[in-house]
Protein backbone atom coordinates (compact mmCIF):
# COMPACT_ATOMS: atom_id res chain seq x y z
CA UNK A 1 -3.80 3.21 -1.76
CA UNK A 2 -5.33 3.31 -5.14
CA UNK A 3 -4.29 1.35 -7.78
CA UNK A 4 -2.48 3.54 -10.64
CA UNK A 5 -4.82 4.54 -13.99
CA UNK A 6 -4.04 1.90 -16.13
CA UNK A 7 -3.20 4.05 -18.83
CA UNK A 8 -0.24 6.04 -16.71
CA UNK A 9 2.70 4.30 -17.85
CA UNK A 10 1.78 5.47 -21.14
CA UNK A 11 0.83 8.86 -20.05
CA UNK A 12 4.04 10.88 -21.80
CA UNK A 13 2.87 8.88 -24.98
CA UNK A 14 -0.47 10.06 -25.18
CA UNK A 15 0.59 13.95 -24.38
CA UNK A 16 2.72 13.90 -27.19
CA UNK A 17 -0.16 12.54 -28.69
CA UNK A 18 -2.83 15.27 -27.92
CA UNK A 19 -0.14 17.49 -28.72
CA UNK A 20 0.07 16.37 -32.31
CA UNK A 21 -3.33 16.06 -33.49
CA UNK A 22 -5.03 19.03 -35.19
CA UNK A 23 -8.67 17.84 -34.40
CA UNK A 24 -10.44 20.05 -31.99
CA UNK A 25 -12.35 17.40 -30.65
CA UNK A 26 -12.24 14.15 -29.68
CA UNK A 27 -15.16 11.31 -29.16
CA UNK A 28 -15.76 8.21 -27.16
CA UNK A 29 -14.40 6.18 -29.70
CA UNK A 30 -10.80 8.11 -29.54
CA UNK A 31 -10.68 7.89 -25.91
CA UNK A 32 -11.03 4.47 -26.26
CA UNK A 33 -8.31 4.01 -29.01
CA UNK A 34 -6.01 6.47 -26.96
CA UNK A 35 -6.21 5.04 -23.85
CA UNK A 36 -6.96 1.93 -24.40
CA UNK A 37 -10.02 1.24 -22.13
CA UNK A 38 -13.21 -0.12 -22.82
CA UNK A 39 -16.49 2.14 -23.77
CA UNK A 40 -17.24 2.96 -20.06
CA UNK A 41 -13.93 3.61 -18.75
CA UNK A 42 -13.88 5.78 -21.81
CA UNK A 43 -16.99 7.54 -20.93
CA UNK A 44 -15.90 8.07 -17.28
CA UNK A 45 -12.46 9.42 -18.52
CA UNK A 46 -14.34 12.19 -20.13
CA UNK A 47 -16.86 12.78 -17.55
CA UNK A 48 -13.16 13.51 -15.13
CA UNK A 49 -11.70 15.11 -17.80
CA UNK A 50 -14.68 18.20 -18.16
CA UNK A 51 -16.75 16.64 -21.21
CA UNK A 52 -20.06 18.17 -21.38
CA UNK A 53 -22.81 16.12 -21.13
CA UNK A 54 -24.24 14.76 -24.49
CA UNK A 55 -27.37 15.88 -25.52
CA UNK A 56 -29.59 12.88 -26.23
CA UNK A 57 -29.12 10.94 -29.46
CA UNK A 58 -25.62 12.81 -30.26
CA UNK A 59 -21.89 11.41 -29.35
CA UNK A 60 -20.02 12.93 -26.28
CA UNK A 61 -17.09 15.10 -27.12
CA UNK A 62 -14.49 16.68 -25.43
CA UNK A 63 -11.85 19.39 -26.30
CA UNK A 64 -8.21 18.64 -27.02
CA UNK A 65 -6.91 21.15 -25.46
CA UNK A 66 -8.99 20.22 -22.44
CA UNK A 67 -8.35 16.80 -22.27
CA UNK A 68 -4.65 17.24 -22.94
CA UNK A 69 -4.27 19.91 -19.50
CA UNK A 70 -6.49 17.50 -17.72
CA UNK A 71 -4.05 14.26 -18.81
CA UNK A 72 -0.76 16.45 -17.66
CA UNK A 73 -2.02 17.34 -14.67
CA UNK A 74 -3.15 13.74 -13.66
CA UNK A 75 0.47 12.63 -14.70
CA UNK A 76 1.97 15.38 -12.62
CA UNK A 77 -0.09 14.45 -9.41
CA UNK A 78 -0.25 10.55 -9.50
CA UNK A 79 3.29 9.58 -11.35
CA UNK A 80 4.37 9.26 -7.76
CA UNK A 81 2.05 6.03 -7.57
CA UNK A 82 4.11 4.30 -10.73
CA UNK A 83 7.71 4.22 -8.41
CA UNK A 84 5.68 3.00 -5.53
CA UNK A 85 4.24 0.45 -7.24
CA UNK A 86 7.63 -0.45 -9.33
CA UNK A 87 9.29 -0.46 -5.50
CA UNK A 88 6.64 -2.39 -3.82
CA UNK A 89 7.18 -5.03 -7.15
CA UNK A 90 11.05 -4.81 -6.83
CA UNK A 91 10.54 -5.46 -2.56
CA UNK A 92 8.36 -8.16 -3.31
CA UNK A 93 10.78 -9.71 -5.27
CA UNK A 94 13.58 -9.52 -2.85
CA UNK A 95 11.52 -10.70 -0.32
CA UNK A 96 9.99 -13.92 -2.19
CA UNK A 97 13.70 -14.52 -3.29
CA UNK A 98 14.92 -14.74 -0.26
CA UNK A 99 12.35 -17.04 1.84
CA UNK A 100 12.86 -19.31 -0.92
CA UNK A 101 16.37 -19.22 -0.81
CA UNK A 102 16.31 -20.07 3.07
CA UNK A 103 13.58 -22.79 2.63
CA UNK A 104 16.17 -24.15 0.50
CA UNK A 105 18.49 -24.15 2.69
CA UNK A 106 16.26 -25.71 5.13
CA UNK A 107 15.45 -28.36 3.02
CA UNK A 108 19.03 -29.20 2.54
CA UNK A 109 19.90 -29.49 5.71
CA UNK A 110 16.94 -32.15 6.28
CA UNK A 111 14.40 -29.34 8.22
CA UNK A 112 11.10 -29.01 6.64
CA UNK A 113 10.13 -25.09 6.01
CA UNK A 114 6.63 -24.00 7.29
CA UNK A 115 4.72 -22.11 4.29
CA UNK A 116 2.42 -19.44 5.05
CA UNK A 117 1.13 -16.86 2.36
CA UNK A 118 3.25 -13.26 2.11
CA UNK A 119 1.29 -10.49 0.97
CA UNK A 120 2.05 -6.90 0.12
CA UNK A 121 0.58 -6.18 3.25
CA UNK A 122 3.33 -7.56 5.40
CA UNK A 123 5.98 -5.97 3.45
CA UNK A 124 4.80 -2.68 4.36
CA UNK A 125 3.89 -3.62 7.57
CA UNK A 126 4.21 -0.53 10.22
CA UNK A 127 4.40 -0.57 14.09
CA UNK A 128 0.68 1.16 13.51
CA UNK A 129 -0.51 -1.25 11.23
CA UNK A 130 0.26 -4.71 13.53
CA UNK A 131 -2.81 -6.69 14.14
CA UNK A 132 -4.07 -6.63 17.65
CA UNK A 133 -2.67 -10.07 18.03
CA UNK A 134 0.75 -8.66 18.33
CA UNK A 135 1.43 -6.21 21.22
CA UNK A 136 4.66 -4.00 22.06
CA UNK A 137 4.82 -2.77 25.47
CA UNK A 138 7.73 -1.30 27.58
CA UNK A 139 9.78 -4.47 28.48
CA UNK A 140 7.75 -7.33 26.56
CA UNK A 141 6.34 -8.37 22.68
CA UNK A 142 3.44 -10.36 23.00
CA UNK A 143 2.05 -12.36 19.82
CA UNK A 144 -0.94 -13.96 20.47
CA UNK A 145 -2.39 -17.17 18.47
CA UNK A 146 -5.87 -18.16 18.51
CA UNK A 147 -6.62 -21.77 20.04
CA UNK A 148 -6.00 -24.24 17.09
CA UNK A 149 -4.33 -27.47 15.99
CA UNK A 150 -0.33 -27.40 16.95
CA UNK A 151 0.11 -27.39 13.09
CA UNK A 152 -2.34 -24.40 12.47
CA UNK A 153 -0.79 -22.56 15.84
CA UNK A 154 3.17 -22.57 14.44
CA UNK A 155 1.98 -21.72 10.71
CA UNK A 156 0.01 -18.39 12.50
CA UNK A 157 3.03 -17.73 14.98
CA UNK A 158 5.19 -18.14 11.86
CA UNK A 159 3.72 -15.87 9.76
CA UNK A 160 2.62 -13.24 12.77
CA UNK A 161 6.76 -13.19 13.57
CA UNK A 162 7.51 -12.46 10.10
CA UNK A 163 4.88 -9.46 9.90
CA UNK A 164 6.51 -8.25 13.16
CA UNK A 165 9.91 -8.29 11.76
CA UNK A 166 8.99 -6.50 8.69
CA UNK A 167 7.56 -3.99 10.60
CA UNK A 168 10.43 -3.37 13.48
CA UNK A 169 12.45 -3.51 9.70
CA UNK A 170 10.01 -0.58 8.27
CA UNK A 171 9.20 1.45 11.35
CA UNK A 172 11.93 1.41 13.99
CA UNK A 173 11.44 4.81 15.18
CA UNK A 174 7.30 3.86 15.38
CA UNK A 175 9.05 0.99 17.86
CA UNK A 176 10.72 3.34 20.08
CA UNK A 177 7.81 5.64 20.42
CA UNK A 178 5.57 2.93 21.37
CA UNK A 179 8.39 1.80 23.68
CA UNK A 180 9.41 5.35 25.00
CA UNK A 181 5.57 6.49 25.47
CA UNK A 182 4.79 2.97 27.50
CA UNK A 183 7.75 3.77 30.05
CA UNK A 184 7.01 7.57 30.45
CA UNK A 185 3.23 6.44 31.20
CA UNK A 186 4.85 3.64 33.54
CA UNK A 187 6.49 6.77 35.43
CA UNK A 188 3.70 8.58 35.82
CA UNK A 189 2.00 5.96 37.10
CA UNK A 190 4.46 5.41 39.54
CA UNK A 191 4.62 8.88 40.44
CA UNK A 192 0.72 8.91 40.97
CA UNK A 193 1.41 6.06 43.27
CA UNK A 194 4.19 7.71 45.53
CA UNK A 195 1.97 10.97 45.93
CA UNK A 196 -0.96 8.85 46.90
CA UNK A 197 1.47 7.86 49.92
CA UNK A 198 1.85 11.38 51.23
CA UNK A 199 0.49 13.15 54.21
CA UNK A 200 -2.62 15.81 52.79
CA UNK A 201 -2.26 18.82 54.06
């Protein structure tokens, strides 16, 4: 997913902004000032937005009135990416509060917690999205750790459990499809077999 504008959260601001002004026009400079981006973020905003292109030796400008439809519709479409990324923050929060709540806890009671990185990744791990090192089949879950040090081997089984959990947390019903589609291809198999066994004819 693609990383919100960085001038959305101030989106409303600007269209009451635009709204405001009386100049037709506005140039690079403005966009800059507006938006708050640097001169070729600024230039790119106005290539999106419908600028013309500048003849040689004169500044780029782009209409108001343009702009401001072109700024309303962006916020209308891509909002929707703010709340994800203000519930992905708020998750990862939770998340980090809580592992270091029970390491903690495991430190108090004399047990030394293993550390492994958490990234966003995990948290939004999906039954889909599980590396190849983890496998769910009808009857079994498989995780997989490459040949290392014991050390390395528990850190990667730690840290490949936790991604597991967050998903079966994320995507149960992905789970039970996986599941359901493994045993129905079990059956069929099975079913193959027993007509194999038959008389022909």
């Amino acid at each position: 997913m693609a990383m919100p504008r960085s001038w959305l959260p101030r989106a409303e601001e600007i269209i009451d902004v635009l709204r405001r002004m009386k100049s037709k026009q506005l140039d690079r400079a403005a966009i800059q000032e507006l938006f708050a981006l640097q001169r070729r973020a600024a230039i790119d905003l106005m290539t999106q937005a419908g600028a013309p292109r500048a003849k040689r030796g004169s500044a780029s400008l782009i209409d108001r009135t343009s702009l401001l439809s072109w700024v309303e519709t962006i916020y209308k479409d891509e909002s929707w990416q703010l709340q994800r990324q203000h519930e992905t923050s708020e998750e990862l929060s939770r998340s980090m509060a809580e592992v270091r709540e029970l390491r903690a806890a495991m430190v108090k009671e004399g047990r030394p917690a293993i550390a492994f990185p958490i990234i966003e990744s995990y948290l939004r791990a999906n039954c889909a999205s599980l590396p190849l090192a983890i496998r769910i089949e009808h009857g079994q879950v498989t995780v997989h750790v490459k040949n290392d040090t014991p050390e390395e081997m528990l850190k990667a089984a730690c840290q490949l459990l936790y991604e597991l959990a967050m998903a079966l947390n994320n995507d149960p019903d992905g789970f039970r499809d996986r599941i359901a589609s493994d045993y129905e291809a079990a059956g069929l198999t099975s079913l193959r077999d027993l007509l194999a066994t038959l008389p022909q004819g």
